[in-house]
N, C-alpha and C. Protein backbone atom coordinates (compact mmCIF):
# COMPACT_ATOMS: atom_id res chain seq x y z
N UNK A 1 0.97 17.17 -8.43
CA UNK A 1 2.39 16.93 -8.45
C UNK A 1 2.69 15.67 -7.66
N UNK A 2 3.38 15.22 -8.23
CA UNK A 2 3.85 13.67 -7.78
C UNK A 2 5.12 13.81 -6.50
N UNK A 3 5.45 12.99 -5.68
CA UNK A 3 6.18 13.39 -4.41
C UNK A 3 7.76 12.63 -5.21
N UNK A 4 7.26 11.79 -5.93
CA UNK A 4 8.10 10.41 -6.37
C UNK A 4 7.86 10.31 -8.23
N UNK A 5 8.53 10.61 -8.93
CA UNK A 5 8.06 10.48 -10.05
C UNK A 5 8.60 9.17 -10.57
N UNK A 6 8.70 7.87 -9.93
CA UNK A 6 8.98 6.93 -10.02
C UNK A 6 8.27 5.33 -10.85
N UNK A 7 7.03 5.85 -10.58
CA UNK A 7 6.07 4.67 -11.07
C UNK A 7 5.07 5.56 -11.93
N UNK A 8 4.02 4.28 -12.16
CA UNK A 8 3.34 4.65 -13.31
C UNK A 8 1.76 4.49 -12.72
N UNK A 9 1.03 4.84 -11.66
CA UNK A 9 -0.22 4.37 -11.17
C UNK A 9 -0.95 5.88 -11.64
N UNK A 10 -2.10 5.15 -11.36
CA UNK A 10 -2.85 6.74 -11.33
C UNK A 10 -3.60 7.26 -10.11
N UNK A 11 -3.61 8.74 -9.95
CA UNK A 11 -4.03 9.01 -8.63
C UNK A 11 -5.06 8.26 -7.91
N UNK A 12 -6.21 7.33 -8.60
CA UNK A 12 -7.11 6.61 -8.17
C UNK A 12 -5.99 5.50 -7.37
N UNK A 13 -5.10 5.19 -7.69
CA UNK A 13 -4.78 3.67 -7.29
C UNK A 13 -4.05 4.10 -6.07
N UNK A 14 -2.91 5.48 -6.17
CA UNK A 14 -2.52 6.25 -4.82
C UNK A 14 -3.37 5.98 -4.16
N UNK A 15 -4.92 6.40 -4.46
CA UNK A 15 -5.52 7.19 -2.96
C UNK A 15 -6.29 5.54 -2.48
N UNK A 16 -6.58 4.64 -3.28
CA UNK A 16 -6.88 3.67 -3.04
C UNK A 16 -5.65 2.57 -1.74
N UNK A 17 -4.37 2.59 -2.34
CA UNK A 17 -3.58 2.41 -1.54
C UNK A 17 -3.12 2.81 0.06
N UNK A 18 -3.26 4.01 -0.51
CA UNK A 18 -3.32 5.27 0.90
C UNK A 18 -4.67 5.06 1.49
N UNK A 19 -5.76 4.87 0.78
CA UNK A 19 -6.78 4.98 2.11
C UNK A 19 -6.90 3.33 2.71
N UNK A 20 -6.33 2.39 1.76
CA UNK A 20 -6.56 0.89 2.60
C UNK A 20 -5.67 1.01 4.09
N UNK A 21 -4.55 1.62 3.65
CA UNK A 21 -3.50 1.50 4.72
C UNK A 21 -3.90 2.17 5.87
N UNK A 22 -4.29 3.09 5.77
CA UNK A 22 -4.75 4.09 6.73
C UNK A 22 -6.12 3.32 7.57
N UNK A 23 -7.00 2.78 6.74
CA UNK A 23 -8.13 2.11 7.67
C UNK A 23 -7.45 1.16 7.94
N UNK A 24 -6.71 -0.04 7.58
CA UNK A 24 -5.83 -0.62 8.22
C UNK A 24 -5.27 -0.51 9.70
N UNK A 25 -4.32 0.37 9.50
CA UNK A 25 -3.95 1.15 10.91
C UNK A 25 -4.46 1.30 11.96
N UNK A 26 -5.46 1.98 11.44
CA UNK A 26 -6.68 2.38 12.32
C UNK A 26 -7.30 1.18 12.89
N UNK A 27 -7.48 -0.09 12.60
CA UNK A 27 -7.69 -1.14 12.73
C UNK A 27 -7.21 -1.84 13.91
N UNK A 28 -5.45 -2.06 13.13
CA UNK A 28 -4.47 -2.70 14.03
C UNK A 28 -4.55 -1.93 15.96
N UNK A 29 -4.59 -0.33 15.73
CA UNK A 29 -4.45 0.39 16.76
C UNK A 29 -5.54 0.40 17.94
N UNK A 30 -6.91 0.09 17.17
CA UNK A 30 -8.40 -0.49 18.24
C UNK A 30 -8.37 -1.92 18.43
N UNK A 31 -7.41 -2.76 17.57
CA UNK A 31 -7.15 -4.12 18.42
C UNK A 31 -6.21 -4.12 19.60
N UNK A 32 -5.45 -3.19 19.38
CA UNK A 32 -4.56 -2.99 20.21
C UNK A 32 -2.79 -3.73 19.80
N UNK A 33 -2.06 -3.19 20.62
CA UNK A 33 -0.77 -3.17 19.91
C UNK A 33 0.05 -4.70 20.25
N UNK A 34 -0.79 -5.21 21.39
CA UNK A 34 -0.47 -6.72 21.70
C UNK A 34 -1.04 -7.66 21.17
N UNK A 35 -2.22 -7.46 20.60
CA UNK A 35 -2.89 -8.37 19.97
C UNK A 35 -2.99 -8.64 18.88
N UNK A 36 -1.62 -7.70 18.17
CA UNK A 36 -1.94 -7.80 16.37
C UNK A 36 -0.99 -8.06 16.02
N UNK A 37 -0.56 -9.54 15.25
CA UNK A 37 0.95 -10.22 14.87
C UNK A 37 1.61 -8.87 13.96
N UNK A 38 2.46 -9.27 14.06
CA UNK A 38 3.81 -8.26 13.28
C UNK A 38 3.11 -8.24 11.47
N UNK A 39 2.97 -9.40 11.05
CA UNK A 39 2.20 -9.11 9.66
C UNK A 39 1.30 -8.53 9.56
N UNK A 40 0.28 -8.37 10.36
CA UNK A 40 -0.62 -7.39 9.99
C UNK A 40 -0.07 -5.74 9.98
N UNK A 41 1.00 -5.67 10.30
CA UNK A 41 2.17 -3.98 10.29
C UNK A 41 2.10 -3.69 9.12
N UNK A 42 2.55 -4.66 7.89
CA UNK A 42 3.06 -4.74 6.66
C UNK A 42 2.02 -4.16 6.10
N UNK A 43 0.69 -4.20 5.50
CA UNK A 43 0.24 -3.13 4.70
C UNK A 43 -0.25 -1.47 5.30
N UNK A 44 -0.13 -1.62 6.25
CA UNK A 44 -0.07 -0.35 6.78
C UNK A 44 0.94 0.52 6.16
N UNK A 45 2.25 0.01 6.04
CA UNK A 45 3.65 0.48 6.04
C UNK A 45 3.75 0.38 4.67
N UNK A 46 3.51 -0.10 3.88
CA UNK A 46 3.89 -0.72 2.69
C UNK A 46 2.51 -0.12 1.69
N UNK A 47 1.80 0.20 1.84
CA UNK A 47 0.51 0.62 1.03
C UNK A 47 0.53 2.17 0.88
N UNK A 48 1.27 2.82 2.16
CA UNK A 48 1.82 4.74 1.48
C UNK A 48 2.66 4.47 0.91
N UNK A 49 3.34 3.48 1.33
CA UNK A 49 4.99 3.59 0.49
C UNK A 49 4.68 3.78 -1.18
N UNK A 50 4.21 2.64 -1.67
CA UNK A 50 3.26 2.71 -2.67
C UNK A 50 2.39 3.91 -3.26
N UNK A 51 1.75 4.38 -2.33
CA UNK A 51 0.95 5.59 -3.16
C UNK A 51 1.91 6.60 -2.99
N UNK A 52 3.06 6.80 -2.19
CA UNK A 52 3.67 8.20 -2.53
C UNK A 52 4.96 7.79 -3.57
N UNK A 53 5.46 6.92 -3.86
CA UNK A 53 6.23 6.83 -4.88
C UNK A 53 5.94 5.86 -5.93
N UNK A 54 4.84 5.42 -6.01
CA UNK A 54 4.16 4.91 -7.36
C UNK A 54 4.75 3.63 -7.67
N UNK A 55 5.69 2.73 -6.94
CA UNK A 55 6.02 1.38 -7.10
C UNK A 55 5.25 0.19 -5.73
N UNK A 56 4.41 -0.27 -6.45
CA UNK A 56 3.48 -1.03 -6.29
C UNK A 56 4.61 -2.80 -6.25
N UNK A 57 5.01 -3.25 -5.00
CA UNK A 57 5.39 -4.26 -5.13
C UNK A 57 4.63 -5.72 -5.83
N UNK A 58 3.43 -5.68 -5.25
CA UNK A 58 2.35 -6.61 -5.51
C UNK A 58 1.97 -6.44 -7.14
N UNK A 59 1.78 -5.10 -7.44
CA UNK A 59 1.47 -5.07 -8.73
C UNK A 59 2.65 -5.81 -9.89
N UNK A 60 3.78 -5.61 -9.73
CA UNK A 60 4.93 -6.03 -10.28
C UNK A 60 5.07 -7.17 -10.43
N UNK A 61 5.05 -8.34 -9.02
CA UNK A 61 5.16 -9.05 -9.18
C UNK A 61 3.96 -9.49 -10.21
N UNK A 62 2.53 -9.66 -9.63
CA UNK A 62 1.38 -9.62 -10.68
C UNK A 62 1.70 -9.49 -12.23
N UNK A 63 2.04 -8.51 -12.78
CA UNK A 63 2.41 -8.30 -14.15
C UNK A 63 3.61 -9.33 -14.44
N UNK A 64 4.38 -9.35 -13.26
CA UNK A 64 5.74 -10.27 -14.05
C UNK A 64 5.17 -11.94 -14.27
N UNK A 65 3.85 -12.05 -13.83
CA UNK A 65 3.34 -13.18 -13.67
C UNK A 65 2.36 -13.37 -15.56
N UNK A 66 2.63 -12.64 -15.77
CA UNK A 66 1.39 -12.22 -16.80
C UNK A 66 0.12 -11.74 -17.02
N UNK A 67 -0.22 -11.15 -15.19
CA UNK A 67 -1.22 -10.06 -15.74
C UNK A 67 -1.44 -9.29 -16.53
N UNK A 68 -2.35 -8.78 -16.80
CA UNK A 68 -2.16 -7.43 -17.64
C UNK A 68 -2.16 -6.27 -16.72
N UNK A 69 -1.74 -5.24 -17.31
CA UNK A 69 -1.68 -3.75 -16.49
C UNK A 69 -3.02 -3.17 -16.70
């Protein structure tokens, strides 16, 4: 069951999203919280957002570019 029935990914690309962000995190938090610019926040924050409601900013733009899906 989907949390967000909003987008169109498949659970591979959720858990792919969700697990970058998460080692991410995990990342930023053993560099420590002074030593890691404010951009490196952004896929942490932005990569569940993504796997729990299925809109993929990056992907969008990508396709509006003429990728393929």
């Amino acid at each position: 069951m989907k949390l967000f029935n909003l987008g169109s990914l498949s659970s591979s690309a959720r858990m792919t999203f969700l697990s970058i962000g998460t080692v991410v995190f995990i990342a930023n938090c053993l560099a420590g919280f002074g030593n890691v610019s404010w951009l490196h926040w952004a896929p942490p924050i932005i990569l569940p957002l993504a796997a729990l409601t299925g809109l993929c900013p990056f992907k969008i733009i990508w396709e509006s570019l003429g990728f393929k899906k």
